[in-house]
Protein backbone atom coordinates (compact mmCIF):
# COMPACT_ATOMS: atom_id res chain seq x y z
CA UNK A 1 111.29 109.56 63.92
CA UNK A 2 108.67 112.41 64.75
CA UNK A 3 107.19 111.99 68.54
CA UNK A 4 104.32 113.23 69.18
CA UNK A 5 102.56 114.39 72.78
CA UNK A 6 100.64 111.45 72.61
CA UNK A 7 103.65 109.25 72.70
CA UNK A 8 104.05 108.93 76.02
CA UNK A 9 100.58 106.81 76.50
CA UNK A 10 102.76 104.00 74.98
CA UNK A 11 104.44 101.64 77.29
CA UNK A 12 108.21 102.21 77.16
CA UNK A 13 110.73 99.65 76.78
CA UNK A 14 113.94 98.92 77.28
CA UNK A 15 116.13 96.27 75.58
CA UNK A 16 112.37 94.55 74.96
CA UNK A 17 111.53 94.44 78.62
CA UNK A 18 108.40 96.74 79.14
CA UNK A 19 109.27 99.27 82.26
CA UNK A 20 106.16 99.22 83.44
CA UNK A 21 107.10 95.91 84.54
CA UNK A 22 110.69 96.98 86.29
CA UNK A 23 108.44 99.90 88.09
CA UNK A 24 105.56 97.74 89.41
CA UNK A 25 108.70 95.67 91.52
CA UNK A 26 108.46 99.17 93.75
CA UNK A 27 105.47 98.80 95.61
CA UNK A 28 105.91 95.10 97.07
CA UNK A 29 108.80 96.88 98.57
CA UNK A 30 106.56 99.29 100.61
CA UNK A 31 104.92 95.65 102.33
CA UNK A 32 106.11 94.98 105.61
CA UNK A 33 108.66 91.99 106.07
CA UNK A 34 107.43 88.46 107.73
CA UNK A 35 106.81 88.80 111.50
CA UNK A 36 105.63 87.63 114.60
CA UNK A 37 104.78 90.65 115.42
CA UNK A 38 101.74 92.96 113.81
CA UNK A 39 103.95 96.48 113.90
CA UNK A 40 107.50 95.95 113.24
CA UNK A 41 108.29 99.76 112.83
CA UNK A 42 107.03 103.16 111.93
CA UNK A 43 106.30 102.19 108.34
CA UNK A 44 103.72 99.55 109.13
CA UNK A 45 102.36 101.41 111.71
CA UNK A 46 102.06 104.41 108.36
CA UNK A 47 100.50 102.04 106.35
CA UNK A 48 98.04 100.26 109.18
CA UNK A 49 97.00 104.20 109.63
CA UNK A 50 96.42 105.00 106.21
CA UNK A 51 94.80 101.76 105.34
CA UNK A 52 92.55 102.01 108.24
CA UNK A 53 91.77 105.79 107.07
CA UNK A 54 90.71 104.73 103.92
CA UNK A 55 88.68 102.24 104.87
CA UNK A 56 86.95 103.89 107.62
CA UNK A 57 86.05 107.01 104.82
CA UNK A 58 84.84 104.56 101.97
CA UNK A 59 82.43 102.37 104.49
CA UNK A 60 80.77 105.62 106.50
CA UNK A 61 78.10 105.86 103.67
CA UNK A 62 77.16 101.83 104.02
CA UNK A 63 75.18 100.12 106.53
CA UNK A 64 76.55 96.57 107.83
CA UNK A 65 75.48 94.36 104.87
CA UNK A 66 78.00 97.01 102.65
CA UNK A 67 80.85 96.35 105.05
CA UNK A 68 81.62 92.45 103.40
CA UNK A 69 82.88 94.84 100.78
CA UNK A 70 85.70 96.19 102.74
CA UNK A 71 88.29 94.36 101.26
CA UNK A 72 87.90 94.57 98.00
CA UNK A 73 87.05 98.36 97.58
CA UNK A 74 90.21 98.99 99.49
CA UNK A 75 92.10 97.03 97.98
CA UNK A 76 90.83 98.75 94.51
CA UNK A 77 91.39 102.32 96.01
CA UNK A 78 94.93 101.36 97.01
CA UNK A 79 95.66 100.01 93.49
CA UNK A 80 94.75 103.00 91.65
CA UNK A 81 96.68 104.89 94.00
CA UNK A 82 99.92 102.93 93.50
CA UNK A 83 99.59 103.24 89.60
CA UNK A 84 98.58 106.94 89.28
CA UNK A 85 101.25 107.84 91.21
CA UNK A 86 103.67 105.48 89.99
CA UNK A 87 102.56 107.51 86.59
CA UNK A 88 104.34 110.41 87.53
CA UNK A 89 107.72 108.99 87.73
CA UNK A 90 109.84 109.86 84.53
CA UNK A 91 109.78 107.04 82.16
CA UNK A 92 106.57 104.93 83.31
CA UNK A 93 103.70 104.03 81.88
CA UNK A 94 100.00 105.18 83.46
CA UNK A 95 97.56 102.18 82.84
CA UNK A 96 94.75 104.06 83.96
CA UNK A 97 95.51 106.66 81.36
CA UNK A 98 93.68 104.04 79.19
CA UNK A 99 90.06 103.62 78.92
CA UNK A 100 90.00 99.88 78.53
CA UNK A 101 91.84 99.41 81.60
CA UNK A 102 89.54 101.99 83.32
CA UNK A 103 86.62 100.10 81.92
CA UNK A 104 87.59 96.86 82.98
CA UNK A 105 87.64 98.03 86.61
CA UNK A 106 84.49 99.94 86.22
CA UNK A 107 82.15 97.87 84.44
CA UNK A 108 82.10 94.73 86.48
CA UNK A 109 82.05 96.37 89.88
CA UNK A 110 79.31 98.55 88.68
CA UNK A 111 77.23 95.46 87.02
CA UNK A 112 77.81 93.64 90.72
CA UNK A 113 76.42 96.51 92.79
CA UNK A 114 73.26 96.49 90.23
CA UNK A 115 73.05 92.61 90.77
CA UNK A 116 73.31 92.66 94.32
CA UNK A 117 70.44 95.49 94.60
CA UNK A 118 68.37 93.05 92.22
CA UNK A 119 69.15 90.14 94.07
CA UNK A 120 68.24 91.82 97.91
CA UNK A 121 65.91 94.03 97.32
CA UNK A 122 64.43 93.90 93.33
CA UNK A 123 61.44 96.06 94.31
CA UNK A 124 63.10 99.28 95.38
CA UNK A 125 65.75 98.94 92.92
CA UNK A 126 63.16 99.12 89.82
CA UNK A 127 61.98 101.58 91.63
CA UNK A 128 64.94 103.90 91.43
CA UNK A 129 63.95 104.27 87.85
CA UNK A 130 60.77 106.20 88.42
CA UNK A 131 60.42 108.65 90.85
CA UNK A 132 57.12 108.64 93.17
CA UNK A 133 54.23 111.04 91.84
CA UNK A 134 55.46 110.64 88.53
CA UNK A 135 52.38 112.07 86.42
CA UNK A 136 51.21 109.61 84.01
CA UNK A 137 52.05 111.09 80.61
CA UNK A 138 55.38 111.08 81.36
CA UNK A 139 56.49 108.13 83.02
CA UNK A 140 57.46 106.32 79.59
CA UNK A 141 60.04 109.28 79.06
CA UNK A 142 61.35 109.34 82.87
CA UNK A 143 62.06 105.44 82.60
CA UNK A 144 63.89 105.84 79.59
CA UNK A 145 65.81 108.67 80.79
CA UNK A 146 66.74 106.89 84.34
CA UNK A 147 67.18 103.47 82.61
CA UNK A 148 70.19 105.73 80.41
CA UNK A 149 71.41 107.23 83.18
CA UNK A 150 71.56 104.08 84.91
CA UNK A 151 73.62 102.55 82.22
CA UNK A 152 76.03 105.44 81.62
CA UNK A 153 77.20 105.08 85.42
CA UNK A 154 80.71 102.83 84.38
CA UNK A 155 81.00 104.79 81.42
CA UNK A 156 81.19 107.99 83.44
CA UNK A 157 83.52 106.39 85.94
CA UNK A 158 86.20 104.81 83.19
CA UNK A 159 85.92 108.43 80.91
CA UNK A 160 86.66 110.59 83.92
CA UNK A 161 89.35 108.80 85.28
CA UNK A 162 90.76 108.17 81.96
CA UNK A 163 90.48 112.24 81.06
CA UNK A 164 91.09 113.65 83.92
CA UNK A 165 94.82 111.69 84.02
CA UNK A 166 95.65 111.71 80.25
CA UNK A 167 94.70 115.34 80.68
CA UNK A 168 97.84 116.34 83.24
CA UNK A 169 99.83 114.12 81.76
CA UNK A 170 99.39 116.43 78.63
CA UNK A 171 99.78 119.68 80.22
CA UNK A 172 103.08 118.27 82.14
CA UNK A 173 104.59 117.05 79.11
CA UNK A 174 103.25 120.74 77.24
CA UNK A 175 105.01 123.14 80.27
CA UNK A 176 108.15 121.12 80.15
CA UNK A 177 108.49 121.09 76.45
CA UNK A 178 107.97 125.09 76.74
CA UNK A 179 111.02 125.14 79.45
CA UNK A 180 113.67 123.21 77.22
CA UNK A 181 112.82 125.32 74.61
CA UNK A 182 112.57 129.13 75.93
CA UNK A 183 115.96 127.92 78.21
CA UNK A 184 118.68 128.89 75.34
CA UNK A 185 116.26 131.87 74.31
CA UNK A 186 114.63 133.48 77.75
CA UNK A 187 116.24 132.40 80.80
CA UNK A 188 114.42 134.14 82.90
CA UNK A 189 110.91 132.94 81.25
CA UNK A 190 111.82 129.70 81.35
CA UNK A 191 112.69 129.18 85.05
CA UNK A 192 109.17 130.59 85.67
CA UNK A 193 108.19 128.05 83.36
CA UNK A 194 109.43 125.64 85.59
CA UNK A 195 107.94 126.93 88.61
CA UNK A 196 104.71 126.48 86.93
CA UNK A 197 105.99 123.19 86.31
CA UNK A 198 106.52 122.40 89.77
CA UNK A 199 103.39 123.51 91.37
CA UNK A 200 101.63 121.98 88.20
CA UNK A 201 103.55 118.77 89.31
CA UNK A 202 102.43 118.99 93.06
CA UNK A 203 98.91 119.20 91.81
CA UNK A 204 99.10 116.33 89.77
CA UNK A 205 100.12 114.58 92.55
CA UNK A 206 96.70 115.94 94.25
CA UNK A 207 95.10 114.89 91.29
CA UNK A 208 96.01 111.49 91.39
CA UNK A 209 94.73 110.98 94.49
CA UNK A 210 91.49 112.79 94.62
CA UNK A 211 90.69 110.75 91.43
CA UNK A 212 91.42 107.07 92.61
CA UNK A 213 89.40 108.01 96.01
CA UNK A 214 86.53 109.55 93.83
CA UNK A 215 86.20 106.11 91.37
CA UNK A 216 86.35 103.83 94.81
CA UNK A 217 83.23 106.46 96.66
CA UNK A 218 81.34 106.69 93.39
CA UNK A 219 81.39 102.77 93.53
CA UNK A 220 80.19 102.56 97.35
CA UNK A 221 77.20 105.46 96.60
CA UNK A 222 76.07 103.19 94.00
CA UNK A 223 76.03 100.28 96.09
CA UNK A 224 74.40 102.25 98.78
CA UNK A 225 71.67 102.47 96.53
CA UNK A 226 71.29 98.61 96.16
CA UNK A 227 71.65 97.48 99.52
């Protein structure tokens, strides 16, 4: 059977038993053991860090009301982390590589930060779709064209996550291809080849995590706006 580049968007399976499934028992082996103490070792104490790091970046643009949303924007930033990287490993499967997925994390956090600016403060959020001194023939066309931008926001956020993923993923899959093939014929092309693999590979990596932290901030700016 003919693959194509594609391919590899498809969960892989073995024996039946989807390996996205054996690969997501990895991470609940990065939580720290039962305890009666907070720390138990250097690993905790890496995670309590990192945790606290993220936190502390995504709630520096929000005022007190924004902080109730702590939890769950971390909690969303280190998901995404855990499966775009997990993506990387040979023979896994990268949910977020898939727009539905994307746009079932997008969409309903999105619509919530709109209904909580409704909710608190419905005046200034209307607002927001047309600017102050506005002249008067054209405030029909600058509603329209806020009201679309408005509405595009969770589209944006599930198509750039989505692209900017399936895109690597693609150029990964391209270079390595390139370095089976030229190994027989140029040697010495190919193992540059794979050095562009490598670095290509380390930014990736880079990738993956600029990406997850840049869905999670886009999220908080827009519920800046509403609170």
């Amino acid at each position: 059977m003919n693959l194509s580049f594609f391919d590899q968007f498809a969960s892989p399976s073995l024996l039946g038993i989807p390996l996205i499934l054996i690969s997501t028992l990895f991470p609940p082996l990065l939580l720290p053991s039962l305890n009666n103490r907070w720390i138990t070792n250097r690993l905790s104490t890496l995670q309590s860090w990192f945790i606290y790091l993220i936190t502390k970046q995504l709630m520096m643009p929000l005022n007190k009301k924004g902080h109730k949303w702590a939890l769950i924007l971390t909690s969303l930033t280190i998901l995404l982390l855990t499966i775009n990287l997990l993506g990387l490993l040979p023979y896994t499967f990268t949910p977020t590589t898939q727009l539905s997925m994307n746009m079932a994390l997008a969409f309903p956090l999105w619509l919530a930060t709109l209904l909580t600016g409704l909710r608190n403060q419905p005046s200034t959020s209307i607002g927001h779709l047309l600017p102050e001194g506005t002249p008067t023939p054209l405030i029909p066309a600058l509603v329209m064209i806020e009201t679309t931008s408005l509405l595009i926001r969770p589209l944006a956020l599930g198509v750039r996550l989505t692209a900017n993923l399936t895109a690597g993923h693609l150029l990964i899959q391209l270079i390595s291809t390139a370095t089976i093939v030229l190994l027989p014929i140029l040697p010495t092309m190919s193992i540059l080849t794979m050095m562009t693999l490598l670095l290509l590979t380390m930014l990736e990596i880079a990738v993956a995590m600029i990406q997850a932290y840049v869905f999670v901030l886009l999220l908080t700016l827009y519920l800046q706006e509403n609170i």
